[in-house]
PDB file of N, CA and C in Angstrom:
ATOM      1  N   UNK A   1      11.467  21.263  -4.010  1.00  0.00           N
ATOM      2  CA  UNK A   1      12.054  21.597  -5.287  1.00  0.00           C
ATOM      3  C   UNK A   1      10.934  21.759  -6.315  1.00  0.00           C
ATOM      4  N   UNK A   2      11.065  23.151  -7.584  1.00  0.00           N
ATOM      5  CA  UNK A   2      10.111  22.956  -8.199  1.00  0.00           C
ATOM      6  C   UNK A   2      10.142  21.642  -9.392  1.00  0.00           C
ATOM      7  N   UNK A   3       9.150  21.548 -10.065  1.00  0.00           N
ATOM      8  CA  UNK A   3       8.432  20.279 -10.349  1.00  0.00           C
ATOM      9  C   UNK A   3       8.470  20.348 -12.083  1.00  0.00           C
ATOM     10  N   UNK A   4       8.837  19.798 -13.389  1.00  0.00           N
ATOM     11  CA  UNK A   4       8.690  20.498 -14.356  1.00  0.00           C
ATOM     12  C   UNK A   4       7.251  20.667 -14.364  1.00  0.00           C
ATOM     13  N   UNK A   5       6.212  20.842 -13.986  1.00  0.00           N
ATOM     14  CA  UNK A   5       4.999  21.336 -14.043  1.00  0.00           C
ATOM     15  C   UNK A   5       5.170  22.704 -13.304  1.00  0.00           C
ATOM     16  N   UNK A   6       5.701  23.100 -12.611  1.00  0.00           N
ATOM     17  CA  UNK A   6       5.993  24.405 -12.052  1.00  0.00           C
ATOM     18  C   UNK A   6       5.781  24.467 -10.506  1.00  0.00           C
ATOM     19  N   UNK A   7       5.668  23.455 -10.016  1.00  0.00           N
ATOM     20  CA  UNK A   7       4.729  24.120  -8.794  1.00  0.00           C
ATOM     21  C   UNK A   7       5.652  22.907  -7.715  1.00  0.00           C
ATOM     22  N   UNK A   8       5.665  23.911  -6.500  1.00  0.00           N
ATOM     23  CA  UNK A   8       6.882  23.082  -5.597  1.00  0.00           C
ATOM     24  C   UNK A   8       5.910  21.798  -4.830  1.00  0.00           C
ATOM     25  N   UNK A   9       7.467  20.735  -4.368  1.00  0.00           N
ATOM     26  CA  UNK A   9       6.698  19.479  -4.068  1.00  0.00           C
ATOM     27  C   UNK A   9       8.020  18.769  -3.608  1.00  0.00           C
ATOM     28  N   UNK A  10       7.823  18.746  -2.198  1.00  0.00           N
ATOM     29  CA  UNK A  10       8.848  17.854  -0.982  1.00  0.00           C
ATOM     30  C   UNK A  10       9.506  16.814  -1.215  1.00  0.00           C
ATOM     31  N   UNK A  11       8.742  15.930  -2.763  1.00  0.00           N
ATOM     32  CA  UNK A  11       8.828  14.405  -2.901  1.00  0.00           C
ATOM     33  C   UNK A  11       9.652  14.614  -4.814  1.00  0.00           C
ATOM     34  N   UNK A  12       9.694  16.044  -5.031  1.00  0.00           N
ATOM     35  CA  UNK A  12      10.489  15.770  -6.284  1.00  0.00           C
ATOM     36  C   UNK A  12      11.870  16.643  -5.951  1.00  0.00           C
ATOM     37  N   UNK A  13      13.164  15.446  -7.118  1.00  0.00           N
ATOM     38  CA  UNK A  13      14.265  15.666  -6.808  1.00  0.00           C
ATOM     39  C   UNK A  13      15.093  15.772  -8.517  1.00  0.00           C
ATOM     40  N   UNK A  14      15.591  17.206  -8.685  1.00  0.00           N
ATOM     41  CA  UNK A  14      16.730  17.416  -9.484  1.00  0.00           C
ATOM     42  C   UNK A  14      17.642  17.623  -9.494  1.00  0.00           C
ATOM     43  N   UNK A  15      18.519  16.921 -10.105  1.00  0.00           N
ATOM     44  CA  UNK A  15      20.051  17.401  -9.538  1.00  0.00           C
ATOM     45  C   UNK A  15      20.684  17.897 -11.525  1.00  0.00           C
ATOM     46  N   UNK A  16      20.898  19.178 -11.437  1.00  0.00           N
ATOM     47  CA  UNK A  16      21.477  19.731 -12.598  1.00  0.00           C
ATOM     48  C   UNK A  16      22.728  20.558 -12.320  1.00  0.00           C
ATOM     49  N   UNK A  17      23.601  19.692 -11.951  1.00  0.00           N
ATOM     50  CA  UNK A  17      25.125  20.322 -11.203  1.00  0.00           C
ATOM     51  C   UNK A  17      26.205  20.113 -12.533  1.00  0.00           C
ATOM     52  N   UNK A  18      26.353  20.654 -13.165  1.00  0.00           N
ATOM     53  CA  UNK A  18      27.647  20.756 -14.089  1.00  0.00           C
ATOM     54  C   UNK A  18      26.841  19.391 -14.958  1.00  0.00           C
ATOM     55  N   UNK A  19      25.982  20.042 -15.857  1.00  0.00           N
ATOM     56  CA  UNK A  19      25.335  19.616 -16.979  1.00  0.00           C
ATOM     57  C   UNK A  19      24.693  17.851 -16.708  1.00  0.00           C
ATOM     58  N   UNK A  20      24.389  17.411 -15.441  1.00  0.00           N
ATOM     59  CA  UNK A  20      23.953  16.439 -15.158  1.00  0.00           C
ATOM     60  C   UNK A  20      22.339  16.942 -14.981  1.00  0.00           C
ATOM     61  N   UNK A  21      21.304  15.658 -16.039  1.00  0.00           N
ATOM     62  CA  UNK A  21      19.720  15.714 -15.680  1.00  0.00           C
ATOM     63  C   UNK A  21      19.193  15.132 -15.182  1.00  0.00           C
ATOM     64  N   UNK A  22      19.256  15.119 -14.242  1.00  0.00           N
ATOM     65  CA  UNK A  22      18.690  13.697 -12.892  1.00  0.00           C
ATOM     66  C   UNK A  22      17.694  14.272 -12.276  1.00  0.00           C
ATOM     67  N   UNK A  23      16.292  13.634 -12.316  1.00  0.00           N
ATOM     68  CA  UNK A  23      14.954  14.170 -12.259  1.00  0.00           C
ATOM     69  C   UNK A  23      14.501  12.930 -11.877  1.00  0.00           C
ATOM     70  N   UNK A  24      13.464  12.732 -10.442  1.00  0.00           N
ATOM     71  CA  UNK A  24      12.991  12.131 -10.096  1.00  0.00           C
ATOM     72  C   UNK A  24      11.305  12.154  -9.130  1.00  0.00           C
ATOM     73  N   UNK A  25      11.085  11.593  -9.110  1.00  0.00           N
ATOM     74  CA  UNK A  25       9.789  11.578  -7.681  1.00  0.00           C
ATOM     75  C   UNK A  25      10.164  10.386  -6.943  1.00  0.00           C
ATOM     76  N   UNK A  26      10.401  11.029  -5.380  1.00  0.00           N
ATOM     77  CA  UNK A  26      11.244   9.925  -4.815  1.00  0.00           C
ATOM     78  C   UNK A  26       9.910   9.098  -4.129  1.00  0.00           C
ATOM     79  N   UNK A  27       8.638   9.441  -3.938  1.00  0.00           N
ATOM     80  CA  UNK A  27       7.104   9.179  -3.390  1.00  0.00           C
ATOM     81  C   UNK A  27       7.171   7.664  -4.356  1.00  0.00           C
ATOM     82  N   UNK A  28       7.047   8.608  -5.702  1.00  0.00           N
ATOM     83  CA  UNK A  28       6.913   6.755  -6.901  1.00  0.00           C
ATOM     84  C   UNK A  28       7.437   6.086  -6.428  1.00  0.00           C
ATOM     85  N   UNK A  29       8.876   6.420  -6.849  1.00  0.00           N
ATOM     86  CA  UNK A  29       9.964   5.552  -6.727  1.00  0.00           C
ATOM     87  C   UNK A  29       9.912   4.619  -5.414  1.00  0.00           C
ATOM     88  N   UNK A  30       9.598   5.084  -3.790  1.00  0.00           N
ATOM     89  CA  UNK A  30       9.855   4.057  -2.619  1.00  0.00           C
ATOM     90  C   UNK A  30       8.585   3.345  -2.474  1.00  0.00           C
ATOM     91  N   UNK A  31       7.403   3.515  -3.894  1.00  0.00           N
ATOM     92  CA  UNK A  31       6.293   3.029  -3.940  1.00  0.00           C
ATOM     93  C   UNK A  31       6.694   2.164  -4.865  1.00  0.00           C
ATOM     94  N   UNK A  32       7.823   2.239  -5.172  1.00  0.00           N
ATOM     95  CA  UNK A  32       7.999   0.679  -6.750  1.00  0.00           C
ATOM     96  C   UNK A  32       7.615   1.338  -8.143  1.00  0.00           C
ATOM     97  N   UNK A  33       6.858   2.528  -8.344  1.00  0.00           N
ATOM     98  CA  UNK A  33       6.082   3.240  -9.194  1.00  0.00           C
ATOM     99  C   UNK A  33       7.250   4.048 -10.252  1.00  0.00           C
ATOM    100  N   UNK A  34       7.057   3.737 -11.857  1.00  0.00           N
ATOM    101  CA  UNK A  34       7.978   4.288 -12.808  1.00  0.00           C
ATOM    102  C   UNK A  34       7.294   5.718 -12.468  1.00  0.00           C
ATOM    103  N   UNK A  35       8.202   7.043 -12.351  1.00  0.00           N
ATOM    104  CA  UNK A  35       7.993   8.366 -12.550  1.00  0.00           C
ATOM    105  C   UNK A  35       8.219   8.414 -14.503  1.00  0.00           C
ATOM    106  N   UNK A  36       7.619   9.683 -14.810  1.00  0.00           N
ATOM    107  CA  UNK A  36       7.761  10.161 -16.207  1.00  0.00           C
ATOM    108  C   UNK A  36       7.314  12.208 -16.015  1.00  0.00           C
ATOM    109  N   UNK A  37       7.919  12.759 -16.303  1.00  0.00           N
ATOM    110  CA  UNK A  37       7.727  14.260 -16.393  1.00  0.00           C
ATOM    111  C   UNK A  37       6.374  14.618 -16.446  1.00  0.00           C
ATOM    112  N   UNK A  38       5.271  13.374 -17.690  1.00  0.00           N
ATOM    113  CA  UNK A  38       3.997  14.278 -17.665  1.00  0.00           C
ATOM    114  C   UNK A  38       3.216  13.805 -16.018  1.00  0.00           C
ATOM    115  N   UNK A  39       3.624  13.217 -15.640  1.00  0.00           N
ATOM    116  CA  UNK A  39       2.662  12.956 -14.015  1.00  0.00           C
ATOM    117  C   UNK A  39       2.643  13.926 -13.112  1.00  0.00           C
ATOM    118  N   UNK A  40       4.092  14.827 -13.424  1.00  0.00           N
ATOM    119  CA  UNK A  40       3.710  15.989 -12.439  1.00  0.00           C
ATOM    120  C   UNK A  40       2.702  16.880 -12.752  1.00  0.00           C
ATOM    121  N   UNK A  41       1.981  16.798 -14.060  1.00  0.00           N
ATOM    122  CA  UNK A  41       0.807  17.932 -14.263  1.00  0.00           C
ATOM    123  C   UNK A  41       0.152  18.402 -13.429  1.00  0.00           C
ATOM    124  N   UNK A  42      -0.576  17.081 -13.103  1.00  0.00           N
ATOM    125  CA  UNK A  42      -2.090  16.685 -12.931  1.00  0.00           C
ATOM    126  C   UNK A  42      -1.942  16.148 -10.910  1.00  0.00           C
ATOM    127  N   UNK A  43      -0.299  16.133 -10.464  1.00  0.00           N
ATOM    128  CA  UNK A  43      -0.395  15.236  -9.474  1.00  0.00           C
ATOM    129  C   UNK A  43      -1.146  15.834  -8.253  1.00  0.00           C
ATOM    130  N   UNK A  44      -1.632  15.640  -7.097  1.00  0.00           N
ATOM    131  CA  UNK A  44      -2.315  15.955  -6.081  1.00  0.00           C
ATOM    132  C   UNK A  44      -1.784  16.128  -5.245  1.00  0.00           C
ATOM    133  N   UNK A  45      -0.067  15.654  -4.754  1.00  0.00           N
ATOM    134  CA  UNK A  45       0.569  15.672  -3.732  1.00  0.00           C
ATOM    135  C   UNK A  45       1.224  17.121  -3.720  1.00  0.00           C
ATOM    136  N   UNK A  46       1.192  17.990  -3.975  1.00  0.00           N
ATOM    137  CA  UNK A  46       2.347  19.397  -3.827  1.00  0.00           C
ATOM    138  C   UNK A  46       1.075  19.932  -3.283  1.00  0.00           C
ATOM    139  N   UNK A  47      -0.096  20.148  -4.090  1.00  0.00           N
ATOM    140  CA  UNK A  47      -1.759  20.422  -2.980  1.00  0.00           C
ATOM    141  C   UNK A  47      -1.030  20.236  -1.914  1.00  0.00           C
ATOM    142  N   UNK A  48      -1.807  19.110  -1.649  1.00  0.00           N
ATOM    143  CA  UNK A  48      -1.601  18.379  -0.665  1.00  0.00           C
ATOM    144  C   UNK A  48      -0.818  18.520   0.684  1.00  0.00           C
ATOM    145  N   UNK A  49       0.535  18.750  -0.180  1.00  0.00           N
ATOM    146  CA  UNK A  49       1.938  19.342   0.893  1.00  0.00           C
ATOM    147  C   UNK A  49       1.568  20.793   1.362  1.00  0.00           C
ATOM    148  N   UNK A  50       0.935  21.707   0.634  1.00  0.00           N
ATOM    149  CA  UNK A  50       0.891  22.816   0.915  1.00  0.00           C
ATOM    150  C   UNK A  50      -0.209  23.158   1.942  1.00  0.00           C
ATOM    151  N   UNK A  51      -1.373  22.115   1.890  1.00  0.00           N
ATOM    152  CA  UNK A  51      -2.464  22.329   2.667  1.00  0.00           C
ATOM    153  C   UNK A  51      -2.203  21.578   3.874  1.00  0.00           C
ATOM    154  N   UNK A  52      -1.647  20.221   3.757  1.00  0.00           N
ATOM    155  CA  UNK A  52      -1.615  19.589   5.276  1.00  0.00           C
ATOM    156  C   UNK A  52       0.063  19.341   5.427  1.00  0.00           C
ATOM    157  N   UNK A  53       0.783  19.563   6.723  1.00  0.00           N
ATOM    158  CA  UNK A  53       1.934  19.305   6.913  1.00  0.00           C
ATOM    159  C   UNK A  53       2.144  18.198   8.320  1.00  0.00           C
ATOM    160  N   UNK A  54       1.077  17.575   8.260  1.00  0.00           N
ATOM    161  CA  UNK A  54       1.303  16.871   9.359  1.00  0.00           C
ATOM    162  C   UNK A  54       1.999  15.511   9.334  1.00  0.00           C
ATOM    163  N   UNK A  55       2.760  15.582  10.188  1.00  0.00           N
ATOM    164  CA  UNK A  55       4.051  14.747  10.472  1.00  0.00           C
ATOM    165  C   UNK A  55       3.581  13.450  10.558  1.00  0.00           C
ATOM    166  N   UNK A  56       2.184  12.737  11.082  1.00  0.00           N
ATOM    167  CA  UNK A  56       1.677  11.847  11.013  1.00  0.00           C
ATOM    168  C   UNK A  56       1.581  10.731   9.548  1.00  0.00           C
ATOM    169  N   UNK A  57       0.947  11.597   8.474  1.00  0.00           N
ATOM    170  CA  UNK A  57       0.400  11.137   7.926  1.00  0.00           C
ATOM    171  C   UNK A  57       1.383  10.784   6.768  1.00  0.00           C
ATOM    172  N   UNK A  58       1.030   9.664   5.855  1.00  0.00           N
ATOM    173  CA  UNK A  58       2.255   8.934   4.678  1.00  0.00           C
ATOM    174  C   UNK A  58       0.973   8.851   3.763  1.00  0.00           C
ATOM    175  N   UNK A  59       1.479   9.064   2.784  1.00  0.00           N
ATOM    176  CA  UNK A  59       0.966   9.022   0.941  1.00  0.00           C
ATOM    177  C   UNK A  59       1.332   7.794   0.603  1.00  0.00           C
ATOM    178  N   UNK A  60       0.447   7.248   0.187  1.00  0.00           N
ATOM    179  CA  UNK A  60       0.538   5.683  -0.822  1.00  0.00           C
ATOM    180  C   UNK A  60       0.333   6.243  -2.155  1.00  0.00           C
ATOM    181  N   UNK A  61       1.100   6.536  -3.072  1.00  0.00           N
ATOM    182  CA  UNK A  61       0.556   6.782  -4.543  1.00  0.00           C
ATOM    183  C   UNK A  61      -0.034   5.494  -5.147  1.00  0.00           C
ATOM    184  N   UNK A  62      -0.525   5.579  -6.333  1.00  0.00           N
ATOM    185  CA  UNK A  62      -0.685   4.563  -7.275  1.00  0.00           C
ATOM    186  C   UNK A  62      -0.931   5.694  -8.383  1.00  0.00           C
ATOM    187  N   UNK A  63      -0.416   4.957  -9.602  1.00  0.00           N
ATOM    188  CA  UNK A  63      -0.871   5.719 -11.216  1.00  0.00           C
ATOM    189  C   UNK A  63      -2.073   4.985 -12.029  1.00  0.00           C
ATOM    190  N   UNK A  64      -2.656   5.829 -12.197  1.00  0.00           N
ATOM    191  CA  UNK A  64      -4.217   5.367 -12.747  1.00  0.00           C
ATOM    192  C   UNK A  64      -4.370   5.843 -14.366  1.00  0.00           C
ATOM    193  N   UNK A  65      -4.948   5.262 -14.558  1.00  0.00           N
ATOM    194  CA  UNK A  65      -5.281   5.793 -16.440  1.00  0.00           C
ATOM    195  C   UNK A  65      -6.543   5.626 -16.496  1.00  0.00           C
ATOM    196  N   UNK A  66      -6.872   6.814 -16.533  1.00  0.00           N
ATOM    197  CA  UNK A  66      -8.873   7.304 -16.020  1.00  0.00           C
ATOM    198  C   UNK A  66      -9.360   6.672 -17.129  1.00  0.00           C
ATOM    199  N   UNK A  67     -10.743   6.532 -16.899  1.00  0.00           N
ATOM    200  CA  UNK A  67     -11.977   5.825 -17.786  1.00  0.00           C
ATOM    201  C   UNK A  67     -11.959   6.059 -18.940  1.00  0.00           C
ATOM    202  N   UNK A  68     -11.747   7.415 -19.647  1.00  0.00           N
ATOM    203  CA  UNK A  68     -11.943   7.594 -20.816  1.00  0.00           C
ATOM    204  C   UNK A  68     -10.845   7.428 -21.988  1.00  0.00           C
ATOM    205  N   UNK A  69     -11.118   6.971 -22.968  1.00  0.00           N
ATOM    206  CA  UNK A  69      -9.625   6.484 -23.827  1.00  0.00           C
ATOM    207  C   UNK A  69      -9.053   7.814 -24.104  1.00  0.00           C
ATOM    208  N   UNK A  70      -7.116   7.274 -23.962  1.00  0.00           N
ATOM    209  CA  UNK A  70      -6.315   8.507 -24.924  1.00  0.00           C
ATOM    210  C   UNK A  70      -6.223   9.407 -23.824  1.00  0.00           C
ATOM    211  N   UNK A  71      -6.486   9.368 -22.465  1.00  0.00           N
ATOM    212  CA  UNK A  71      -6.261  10.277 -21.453  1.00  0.00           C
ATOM    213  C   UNK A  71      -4.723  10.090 -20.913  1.00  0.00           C
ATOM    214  N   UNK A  72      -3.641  10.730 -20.323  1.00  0.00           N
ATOM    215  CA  UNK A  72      -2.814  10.719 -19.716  1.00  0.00           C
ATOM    216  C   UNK A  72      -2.684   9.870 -18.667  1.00  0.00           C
ATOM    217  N   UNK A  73      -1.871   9.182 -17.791  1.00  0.00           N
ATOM    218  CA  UNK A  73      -1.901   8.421 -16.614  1.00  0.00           C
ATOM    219  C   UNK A  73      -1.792   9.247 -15.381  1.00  0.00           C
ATOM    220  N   UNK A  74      -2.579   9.429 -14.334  1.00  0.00           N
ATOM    221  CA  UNK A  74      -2.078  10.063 -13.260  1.00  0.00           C
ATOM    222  C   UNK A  74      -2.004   9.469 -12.195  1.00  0.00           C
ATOM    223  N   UNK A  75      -1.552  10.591 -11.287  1.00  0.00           N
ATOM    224  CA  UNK A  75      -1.223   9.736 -10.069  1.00  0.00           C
ATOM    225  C   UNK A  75      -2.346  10.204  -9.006  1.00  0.00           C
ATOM    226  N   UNK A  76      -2.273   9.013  -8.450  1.00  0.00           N
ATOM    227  CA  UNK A  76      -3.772   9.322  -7.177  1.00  0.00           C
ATOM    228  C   UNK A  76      -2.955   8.588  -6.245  1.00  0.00           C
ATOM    229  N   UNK A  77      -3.435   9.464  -5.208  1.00  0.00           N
ATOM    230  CA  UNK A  77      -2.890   9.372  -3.657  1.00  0.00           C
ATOM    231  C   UNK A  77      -4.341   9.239  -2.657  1.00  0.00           C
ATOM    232  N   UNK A  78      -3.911   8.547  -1.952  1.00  0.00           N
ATOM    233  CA  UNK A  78      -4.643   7.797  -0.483  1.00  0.00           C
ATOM    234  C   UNK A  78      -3.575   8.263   0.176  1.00  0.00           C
ATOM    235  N   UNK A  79      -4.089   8.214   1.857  1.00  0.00           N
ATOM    236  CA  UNK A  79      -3.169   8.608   3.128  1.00  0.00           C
ATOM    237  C   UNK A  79      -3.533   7.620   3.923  1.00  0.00           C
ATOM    238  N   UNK A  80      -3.098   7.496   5.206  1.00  0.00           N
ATOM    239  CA  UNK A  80      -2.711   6.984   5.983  1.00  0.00           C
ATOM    240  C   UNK A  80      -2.223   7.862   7.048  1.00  0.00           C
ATOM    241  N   UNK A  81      -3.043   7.691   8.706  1.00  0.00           N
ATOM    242  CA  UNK A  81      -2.584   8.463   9.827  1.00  0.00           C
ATOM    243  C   UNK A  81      -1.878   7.605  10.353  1.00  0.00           C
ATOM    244  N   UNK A  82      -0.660   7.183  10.583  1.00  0.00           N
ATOM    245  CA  UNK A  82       0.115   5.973  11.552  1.00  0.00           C
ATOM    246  C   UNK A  82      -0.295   6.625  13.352  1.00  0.00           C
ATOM    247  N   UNK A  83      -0.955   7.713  13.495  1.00  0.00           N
ATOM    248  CA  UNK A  83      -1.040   8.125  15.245  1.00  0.00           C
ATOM    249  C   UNK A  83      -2.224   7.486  15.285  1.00  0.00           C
ATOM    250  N   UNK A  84      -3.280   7.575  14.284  1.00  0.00           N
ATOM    251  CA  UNK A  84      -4.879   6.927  14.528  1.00  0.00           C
ATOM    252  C   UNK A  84      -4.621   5.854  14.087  1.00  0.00           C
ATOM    253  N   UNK A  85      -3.713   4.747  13.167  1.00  0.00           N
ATOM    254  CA  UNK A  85      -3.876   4.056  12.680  1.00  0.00           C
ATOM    255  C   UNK A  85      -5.103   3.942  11.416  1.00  0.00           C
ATOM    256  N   UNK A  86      -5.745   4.809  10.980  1.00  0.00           N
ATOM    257  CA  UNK A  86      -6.924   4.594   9.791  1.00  0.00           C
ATOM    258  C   UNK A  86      -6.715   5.406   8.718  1.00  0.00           C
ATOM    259  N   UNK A  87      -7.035   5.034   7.728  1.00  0.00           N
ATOM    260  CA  UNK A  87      -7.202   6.073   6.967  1.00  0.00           C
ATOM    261  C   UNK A  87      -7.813   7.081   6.521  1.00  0.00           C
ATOM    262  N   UNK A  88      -7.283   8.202   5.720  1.00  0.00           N
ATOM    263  CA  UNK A  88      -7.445   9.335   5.707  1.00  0.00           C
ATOM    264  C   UNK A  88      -8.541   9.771   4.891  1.00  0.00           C
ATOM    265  N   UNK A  89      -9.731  10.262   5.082  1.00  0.00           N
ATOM    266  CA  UNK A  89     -10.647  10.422   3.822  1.00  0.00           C
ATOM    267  C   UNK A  89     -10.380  11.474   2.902  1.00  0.00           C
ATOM    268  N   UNK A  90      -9.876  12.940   3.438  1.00  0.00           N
ATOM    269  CA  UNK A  90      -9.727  13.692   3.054  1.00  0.00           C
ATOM    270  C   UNK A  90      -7.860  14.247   3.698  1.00  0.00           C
ATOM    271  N   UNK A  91      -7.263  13.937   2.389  1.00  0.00           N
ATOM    272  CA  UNK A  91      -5.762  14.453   2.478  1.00  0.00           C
ATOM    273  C   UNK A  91      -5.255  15.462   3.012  1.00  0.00           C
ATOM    274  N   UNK A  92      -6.427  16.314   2.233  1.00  0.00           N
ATOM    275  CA  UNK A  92      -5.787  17.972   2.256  1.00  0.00           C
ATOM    276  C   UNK A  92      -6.275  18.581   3.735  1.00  0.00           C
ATOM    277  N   UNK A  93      -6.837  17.776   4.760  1.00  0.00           N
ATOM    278  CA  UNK A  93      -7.832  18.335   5.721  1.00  0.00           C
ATOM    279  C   UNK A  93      -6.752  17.719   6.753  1.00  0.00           C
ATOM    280  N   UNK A  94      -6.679  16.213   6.516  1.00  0.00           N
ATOM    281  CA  UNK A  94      -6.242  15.459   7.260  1.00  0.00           C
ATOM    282  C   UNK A  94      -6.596  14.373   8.609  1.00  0.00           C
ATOM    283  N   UNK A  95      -6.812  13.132   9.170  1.00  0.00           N
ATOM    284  CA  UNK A  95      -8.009  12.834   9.851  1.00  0.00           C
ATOM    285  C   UNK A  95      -8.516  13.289  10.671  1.00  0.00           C
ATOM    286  N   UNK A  96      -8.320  14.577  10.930  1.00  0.00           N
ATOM    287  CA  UNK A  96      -9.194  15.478  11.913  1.00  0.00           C
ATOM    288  C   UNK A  96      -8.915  15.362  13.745  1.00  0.00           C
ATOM    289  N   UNK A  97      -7.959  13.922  14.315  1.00  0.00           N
ATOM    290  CA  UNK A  97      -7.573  14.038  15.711  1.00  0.00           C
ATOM    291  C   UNK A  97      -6.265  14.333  15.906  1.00  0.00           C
ATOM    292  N   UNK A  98      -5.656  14.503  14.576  1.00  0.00           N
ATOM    293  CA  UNK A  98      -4.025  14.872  14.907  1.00  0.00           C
ATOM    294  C   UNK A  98      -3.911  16.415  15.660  1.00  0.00           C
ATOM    295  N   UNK A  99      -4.454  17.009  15.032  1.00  0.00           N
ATOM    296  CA  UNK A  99      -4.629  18.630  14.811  1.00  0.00           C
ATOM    297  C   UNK A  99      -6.134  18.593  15.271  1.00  0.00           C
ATOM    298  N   UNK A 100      -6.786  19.643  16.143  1.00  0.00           N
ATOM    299  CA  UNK A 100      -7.699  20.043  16.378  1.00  0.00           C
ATOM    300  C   UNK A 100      -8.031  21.357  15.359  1.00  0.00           C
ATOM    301  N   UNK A 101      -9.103  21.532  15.001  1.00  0.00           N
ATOM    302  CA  UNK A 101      -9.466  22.272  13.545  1.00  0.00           C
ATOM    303  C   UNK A 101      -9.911  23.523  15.009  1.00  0.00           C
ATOM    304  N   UNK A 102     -10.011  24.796  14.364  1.00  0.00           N
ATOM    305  CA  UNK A 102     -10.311  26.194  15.122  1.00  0.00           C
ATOM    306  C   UNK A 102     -12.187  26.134  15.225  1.00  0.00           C
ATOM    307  N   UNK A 103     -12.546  27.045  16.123  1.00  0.00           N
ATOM    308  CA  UNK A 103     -13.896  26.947  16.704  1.00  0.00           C
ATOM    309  C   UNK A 103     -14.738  27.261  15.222  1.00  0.00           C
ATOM    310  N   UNK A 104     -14.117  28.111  14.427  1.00  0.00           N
ATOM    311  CA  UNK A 104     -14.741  28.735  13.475  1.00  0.00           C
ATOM    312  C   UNK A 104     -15.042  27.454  11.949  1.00  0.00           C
ATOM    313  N   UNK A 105     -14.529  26.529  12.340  1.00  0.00           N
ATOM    314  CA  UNK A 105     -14.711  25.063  11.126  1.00  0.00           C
ATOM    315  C   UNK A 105     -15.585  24.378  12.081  1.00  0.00           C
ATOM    316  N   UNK A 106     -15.792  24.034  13.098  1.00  0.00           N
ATOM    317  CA  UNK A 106     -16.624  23.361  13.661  1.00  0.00           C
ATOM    318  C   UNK A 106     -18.194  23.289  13.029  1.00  0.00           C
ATOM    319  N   UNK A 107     -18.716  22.172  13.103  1.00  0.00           N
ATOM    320  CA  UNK A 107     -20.167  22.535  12.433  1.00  0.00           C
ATOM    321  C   UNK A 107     -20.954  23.277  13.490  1.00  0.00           C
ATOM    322  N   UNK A 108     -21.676  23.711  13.053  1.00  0.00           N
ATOM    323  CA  UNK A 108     -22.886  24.473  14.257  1.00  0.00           C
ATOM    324  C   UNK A 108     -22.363  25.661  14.856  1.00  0.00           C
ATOM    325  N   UNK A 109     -21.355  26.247  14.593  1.00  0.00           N
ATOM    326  CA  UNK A 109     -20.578  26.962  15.780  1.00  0.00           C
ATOM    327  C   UNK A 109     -20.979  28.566  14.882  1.00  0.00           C
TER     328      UNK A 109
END
C-alpha cells in the first residue's frame, strides 16, 4: 500500500472505506514502536522491500533521533536471516547464502 510519503511498502496499512482514517505501520506496531505519518519520509524499509524479497529475512525497526538537534525521528532497521541464523550487514543485498548472487557480482570474475 502506498505510504503518505508516496512510495509503496508491504508493512503500511490504510483503511479509508466510507470516510474511515485508519493509517498504520504494522513493522512498528509488532515492534511495540508508536508510528506517526512523518517516519514514513525518511524510512529504509519500502528500499529495502523493493531490493530484497527474501522470505528468510525479518526487520527489527527501532526509531532514532540523529545527533544533531531539531532533526526529525527516524526509523532504522537491522535484519536478521532466521535460515543462517546471523545477522544481516547489508539489508538491501541480503546475507549473501540464501540466494546465490550471479557470476557477474562475484569479486574477481
Amino acid at each position: 500500500m502506498r505510504t503518505p510519503a508516496g512510495t509503496e511498502c508491504p508493512w503500511f496499512y490504510g483503511d479509508y472505506f466510507r470516510g474511515k482514517n485508519v493509517e498504520e505501520c504494522r513493522l512498528l506496531r509488532l515492534a511495540g514502536l508508536r508510528w506517526s505519518r512523518d517516519l514514513c519520509e525518511a524510512c529504509p524499509v519500502p528500499a529495502i522491500s523493493r531490493a530484497n524479497a527474501c522470505e528468510h529475512m525479518r526487520l527489527r525497526p527501532s526509531i532514532r533521533r540523529p545527533v544533531t538537534a531539531g532533526l526529525r525521528r527516524r526509523v532504522s532497521v537491522t535484519a536478521y536471516c532466521t535460515r543462517t541464523g546471523r545477522d544481516v550487514q547489508e539489508p538491501h543485498v541480503g546475507c549473501g547464502e540464501c540466494h546465490a548472487l550471479p557470476v557477474v557480482f562475484e569479486p574477481g570474475k
